[in-house]
Protein backbone atom coordinates (compact mmCIF):
# COMPACT_ATOMS: atom_id res chain seq x y z
CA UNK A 1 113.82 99.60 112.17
CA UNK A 2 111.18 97.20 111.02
CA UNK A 3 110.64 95.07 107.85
CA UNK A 4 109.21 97.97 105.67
CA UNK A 5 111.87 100.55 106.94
CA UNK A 6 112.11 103.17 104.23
CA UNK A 7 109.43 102.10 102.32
CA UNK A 8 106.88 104.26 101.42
CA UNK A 9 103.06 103.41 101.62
CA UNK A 10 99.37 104.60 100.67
CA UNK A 11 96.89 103.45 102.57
CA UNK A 12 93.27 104.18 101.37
CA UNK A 13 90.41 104.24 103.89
CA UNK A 14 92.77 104.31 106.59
CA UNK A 15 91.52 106.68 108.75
CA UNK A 16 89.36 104.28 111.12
CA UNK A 17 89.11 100.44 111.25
CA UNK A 18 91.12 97.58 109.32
CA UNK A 19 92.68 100.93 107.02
CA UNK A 20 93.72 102.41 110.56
CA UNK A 21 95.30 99.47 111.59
CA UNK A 22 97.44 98.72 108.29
CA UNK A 23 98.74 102.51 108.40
CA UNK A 24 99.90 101.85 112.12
CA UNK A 25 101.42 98.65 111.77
CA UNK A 26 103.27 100.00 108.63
CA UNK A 27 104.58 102.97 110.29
CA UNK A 28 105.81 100.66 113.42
CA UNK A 29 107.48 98.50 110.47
CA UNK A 30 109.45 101.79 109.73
CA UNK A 31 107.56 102.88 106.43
CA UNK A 32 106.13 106.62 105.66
CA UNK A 33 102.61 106.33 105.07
CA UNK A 34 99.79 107.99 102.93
CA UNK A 35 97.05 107.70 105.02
CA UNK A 36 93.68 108.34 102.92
CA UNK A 37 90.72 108.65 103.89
CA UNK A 38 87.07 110.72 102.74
CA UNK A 39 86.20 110.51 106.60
CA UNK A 40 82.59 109.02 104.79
CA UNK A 41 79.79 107.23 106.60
CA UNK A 42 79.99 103.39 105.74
CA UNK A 43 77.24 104.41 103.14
CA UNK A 44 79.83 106.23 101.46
CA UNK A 45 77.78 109.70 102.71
CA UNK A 46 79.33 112.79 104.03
CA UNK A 47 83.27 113.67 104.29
CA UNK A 48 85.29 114.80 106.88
CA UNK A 49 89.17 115.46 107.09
CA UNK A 50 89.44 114.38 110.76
CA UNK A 51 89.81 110.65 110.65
CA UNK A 52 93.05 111.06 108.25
CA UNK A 53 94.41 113.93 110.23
CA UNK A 54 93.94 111.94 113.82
CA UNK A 55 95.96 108.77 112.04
CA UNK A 56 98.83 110.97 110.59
CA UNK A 57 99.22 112.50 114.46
CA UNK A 58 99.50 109.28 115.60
CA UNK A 59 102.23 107.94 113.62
CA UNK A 60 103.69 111.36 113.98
CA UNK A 61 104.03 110.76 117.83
CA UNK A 62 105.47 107.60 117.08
CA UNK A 63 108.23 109.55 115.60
CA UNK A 64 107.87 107.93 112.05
CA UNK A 65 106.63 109.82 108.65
CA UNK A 66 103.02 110.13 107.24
CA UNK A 67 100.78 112.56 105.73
CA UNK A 68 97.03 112.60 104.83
CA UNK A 69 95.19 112.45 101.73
CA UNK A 70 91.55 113.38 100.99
CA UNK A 71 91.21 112.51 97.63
CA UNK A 72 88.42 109.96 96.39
CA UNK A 73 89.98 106.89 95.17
CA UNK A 74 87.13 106.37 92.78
CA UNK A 75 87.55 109.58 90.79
CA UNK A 76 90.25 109.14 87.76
CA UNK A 77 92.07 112.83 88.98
CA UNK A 78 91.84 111.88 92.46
CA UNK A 79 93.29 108.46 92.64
CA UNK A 80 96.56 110.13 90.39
CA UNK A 81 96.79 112.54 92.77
CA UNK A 82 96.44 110.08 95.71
CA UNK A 83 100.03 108.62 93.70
CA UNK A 84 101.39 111.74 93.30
CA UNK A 85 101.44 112.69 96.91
CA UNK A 86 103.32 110.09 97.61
CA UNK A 87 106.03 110.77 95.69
CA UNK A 88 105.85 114.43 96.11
CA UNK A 89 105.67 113.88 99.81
CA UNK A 90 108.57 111.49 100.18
CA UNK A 91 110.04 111.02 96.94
CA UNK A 92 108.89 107.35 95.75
CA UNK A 93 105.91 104.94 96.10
CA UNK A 94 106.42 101.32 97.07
CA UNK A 95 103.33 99.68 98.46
CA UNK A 96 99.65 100.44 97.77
CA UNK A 97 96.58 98.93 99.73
CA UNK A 98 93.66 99.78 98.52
CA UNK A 99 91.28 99.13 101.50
CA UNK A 100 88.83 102.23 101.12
CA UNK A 101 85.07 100.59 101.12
CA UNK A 102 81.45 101.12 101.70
CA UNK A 103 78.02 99.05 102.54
CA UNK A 104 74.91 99.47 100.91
CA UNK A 105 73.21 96.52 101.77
CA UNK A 106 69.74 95.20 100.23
CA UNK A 107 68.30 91.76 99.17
CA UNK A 108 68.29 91.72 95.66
CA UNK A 109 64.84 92.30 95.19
CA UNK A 110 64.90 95.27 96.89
CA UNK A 111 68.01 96.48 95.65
CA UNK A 112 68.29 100.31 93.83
CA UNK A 113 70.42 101.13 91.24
CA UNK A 114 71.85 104.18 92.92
CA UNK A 115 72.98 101.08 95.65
CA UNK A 116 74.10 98.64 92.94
CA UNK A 117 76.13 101.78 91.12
CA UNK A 118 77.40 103.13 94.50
CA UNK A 119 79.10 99.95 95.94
CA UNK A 120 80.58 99.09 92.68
CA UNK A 121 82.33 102.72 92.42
CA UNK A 122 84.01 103.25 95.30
CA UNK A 123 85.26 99.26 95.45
CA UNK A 124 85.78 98.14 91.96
CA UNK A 125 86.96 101.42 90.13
CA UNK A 126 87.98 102.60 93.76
CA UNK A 127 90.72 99.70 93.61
CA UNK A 128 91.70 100.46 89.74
CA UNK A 129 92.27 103.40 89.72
CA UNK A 130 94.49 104.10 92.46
CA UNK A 131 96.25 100.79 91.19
CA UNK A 132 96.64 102.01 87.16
CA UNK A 133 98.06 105.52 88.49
CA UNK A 134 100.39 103.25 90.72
CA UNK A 135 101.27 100.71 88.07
CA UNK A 136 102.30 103.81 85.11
CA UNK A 137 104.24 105.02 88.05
CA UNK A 138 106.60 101.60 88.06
CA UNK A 139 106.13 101.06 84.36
CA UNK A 140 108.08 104.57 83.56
CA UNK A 141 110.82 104.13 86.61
CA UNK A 142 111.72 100.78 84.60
CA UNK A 143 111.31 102.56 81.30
CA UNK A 144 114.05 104.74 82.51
CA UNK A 145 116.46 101.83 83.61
CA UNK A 146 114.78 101.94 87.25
CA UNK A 147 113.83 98.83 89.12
CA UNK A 148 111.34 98.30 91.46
CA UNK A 149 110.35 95.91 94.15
CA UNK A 150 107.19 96.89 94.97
CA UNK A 151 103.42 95.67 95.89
CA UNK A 152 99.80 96.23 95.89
CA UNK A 153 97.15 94.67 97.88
CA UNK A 154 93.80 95.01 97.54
CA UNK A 155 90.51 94.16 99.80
CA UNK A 156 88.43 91.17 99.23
CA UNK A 157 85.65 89.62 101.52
CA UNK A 158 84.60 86.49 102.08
CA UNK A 159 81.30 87.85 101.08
CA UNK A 160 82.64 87.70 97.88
CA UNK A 161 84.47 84.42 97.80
CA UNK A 162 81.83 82.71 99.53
CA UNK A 163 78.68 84.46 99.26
CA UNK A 164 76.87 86.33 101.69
CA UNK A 165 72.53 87.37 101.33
CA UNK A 166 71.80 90.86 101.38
CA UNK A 167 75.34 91.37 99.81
CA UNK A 168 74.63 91.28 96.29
CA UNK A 169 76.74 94.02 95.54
CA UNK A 170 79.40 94.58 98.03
CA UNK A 171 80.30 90.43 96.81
CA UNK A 172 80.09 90.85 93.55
CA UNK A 173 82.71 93.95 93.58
CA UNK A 174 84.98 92.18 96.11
CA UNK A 175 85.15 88.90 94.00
CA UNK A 176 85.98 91.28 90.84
CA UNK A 177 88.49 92.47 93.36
CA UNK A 178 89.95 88.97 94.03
CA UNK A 179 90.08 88.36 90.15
CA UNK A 180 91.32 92.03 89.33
CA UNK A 181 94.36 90.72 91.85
CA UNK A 182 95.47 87.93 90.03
CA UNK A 183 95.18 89.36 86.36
CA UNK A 184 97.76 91.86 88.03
CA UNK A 185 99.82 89.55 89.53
CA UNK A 186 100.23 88.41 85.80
CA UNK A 187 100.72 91.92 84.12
CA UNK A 188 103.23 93.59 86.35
CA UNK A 189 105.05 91.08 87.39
CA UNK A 190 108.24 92.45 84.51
CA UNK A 191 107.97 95.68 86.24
CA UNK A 192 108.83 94.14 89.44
CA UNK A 193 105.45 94.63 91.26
CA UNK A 194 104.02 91.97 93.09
CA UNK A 195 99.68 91.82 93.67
CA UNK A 196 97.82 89.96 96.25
CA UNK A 197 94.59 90.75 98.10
CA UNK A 198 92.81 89.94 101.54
CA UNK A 199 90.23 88.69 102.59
CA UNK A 200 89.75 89.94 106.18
CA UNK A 201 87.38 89.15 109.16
CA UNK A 202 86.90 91.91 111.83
CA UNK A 203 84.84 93.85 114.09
CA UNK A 204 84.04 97.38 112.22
CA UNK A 205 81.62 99.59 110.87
CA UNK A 206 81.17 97.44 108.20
CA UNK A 207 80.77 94.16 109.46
CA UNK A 208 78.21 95.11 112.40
CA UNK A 209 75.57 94.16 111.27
CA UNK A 210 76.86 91.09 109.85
CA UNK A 211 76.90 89.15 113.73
CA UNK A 212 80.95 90.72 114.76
CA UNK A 213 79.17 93.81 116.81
CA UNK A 214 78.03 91.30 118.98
CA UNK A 215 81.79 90.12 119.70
CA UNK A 216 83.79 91.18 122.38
CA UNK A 217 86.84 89.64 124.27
CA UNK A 218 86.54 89.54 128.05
CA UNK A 219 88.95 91.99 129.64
CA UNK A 220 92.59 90.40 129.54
CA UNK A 221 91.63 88.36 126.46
CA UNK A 222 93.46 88.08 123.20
CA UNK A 223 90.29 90.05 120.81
CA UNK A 224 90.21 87.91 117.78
CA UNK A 225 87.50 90.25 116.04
CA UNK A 226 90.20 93.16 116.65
CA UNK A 227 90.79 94.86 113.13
CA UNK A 228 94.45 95.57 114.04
CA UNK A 229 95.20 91.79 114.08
CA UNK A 230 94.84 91.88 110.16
CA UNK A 231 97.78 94.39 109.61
CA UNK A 232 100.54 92.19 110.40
CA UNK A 233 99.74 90.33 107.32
CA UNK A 234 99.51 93.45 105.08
CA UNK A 235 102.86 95.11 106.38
CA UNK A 236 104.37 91.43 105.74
CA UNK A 237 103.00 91.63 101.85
CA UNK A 238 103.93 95.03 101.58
CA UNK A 239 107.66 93.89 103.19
CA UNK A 240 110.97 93.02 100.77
CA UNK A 241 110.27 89.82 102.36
CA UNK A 242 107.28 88.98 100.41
CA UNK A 243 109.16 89.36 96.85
CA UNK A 244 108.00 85.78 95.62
CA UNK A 245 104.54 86.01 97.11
CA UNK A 246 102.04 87.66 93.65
CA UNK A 247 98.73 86.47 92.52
CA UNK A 248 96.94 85.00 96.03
CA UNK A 249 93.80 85.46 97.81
CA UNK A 250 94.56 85.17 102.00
CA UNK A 251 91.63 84.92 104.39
CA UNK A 252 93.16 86.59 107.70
CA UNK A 253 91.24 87.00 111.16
CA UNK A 254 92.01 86.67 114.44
CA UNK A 255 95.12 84.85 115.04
CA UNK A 256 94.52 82.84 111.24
CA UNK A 257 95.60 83.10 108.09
CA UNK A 258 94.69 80.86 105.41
CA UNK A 259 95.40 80.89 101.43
CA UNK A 260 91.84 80.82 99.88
CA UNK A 261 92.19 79.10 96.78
CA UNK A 262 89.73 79.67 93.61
CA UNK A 263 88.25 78.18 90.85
CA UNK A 264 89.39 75.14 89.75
CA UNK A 265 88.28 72.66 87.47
CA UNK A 266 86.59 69.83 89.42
CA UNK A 267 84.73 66.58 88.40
CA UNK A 268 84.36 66.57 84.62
CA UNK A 269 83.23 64.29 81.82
CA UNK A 270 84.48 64.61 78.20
CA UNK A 271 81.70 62.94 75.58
CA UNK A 272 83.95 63.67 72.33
CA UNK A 273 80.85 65.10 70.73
CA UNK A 274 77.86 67.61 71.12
CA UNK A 275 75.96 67.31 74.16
CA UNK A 276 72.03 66.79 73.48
CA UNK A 277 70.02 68.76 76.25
CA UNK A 278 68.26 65.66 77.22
CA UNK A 279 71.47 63.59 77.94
CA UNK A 280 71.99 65.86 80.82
CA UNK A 281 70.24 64.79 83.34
CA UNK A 282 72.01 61.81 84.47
CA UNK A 283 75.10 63.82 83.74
CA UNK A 284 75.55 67.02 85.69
CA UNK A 285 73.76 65.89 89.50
CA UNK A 286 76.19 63.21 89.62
CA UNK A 287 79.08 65.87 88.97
CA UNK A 288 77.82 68.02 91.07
CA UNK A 289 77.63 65.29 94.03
CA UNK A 290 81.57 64.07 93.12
CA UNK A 291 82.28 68.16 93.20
CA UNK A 292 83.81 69.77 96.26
CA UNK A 293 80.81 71.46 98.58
CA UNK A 294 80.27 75.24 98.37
CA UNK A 295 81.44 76.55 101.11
CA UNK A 296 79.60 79.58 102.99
CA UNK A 297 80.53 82.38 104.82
CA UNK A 298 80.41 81.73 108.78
CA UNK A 299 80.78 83.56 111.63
């Protein structure tokens, strides 16, 4: 027994790292599990079935319920069949985290197309998609006198809230990520279907090169750079418990969780008529001084 007991879950990119760790926790919270995964290289190269398959045996010895799923999340057939396993498999869907990722990093000036196209894909339409084949899914059970008290949760960074060089890309899908989360929170909210995202800090693939490679606990020592310590979190959202919760943005690492909050109108000055160009200049610096400081992201 466990706060998601019965509940059934897909996990995408779970088959290694923070994706691995959500699919565990969720199974020891008593939830069957969808645990897919390409098995890619963080570059999004290659596919194998192993990662997925070595997952599902896990939760499998832990005596709960979980099958894999290849399918790309990106591809319009793929993600509906991602949300069709589910409910083939175990007769339902109730959460979806969409957590499946890649890296293609470059300095802007350096920066392909092919890289630009790639990142957006899988992360952007990677997170749709899955989440519009989910969302038809609870729109029909209610059109048939259903209800539904379900979730999806999606992956930020703070590389997109905050901004992070060489990540031109990878930030600008995971702040459309952020923003896709909250437009959601405000759509399906009649179908009962709560959305909220993450914005996690771990040791991975992914976040190697960013400084967290370099990172490890001494032996006995809690890890804070561990990627299972973000799944408590997740498997909380995903949870009956978290009914109320829709439309927020948490930064989680380590032992912390914190709500990141967004845009918000700051220091402002009203003139009641057309700005001239020239007036500007003793206008905006001194809003921009009385204006909150941007923060950056830190390791």
């Amino acid at each position: 027994m466990g706060i998601c007991d019965g509940r059934v879950v897909i996990v995408t990119g779970a088959g290694r790292g923070i994706g691995r760790g959500h699919a565990i926790e969720f199974a020891r919270q008593g939830a069957k599990v969808v645990v897919n995964d390409l098995g890619a290289e963080v570059d999004g190269s290659g596919s194998s079935t192993g990662p997925a398959g070595e997952v599902v045996d896990e939760i499998r010895g832990m005596g709960a319920e979980a099958v894999a799923n290849g399918d790309d999340v990106s591809d319009w057939e793929g993600a509906q069949n991602l949300i069709n396993t589910a409910v083939e498999a175990f007769g339902g869907l109730d959460v979806l985290v969409n957590n499946a990722g890649i890296l293609r990093d470059r300095m802007l000036v350096n920066m392909t197309a092919e890289e630009w196209d790639a990142v957006i894909q899988v992360h952007l339409r990677g997170t749709f998609a899955p989440s519009r084949w989910a969302a038809a899914y609870w729109r029909e059970r209610v059109k048939a006198g259903e209800t539904n008290d379900a979730r999806i949760i999606s992956t930020s960074s703070a590389s997109g809230l905050y901004g992070n060089p060489g990540q031109a890309n990878y930030g600008a899908a995971k702040a459309g990520i952020a923003a896709f989360t909250i437009v959601l929170s405000r759509e399906l909210g009649r179908y009962g279907v709560t959305a909220n995202a993450i914005a996690p800090g771990a040791r991975t693939r992914m976040t190697e090169n960013l400084g967290y490679g370099a990172m490890q606990a001494e032996p006995g020592q809690f890890d804070s750079f561990a990627p299972e310590n973000v799944a408590p979190l997740v498997a909380w959202l995903g949870s009956p418990e978290s009914k109320d919760i829709t439309g927020r943005v948490f930064n989680v690492a380590g032992g912390r969780i914190s709500v990141a909050e967004g845009w918000t109108e700051g220091p402002g000055l009203d003139k009641g008529d057309r700005w001239e160009a020239d007036e500007l200049g003793a206008v905006i610096p001194d809003l921009v001084a009385k204006a909150a400081p941007l923060t950056e992201l830190g390791i």
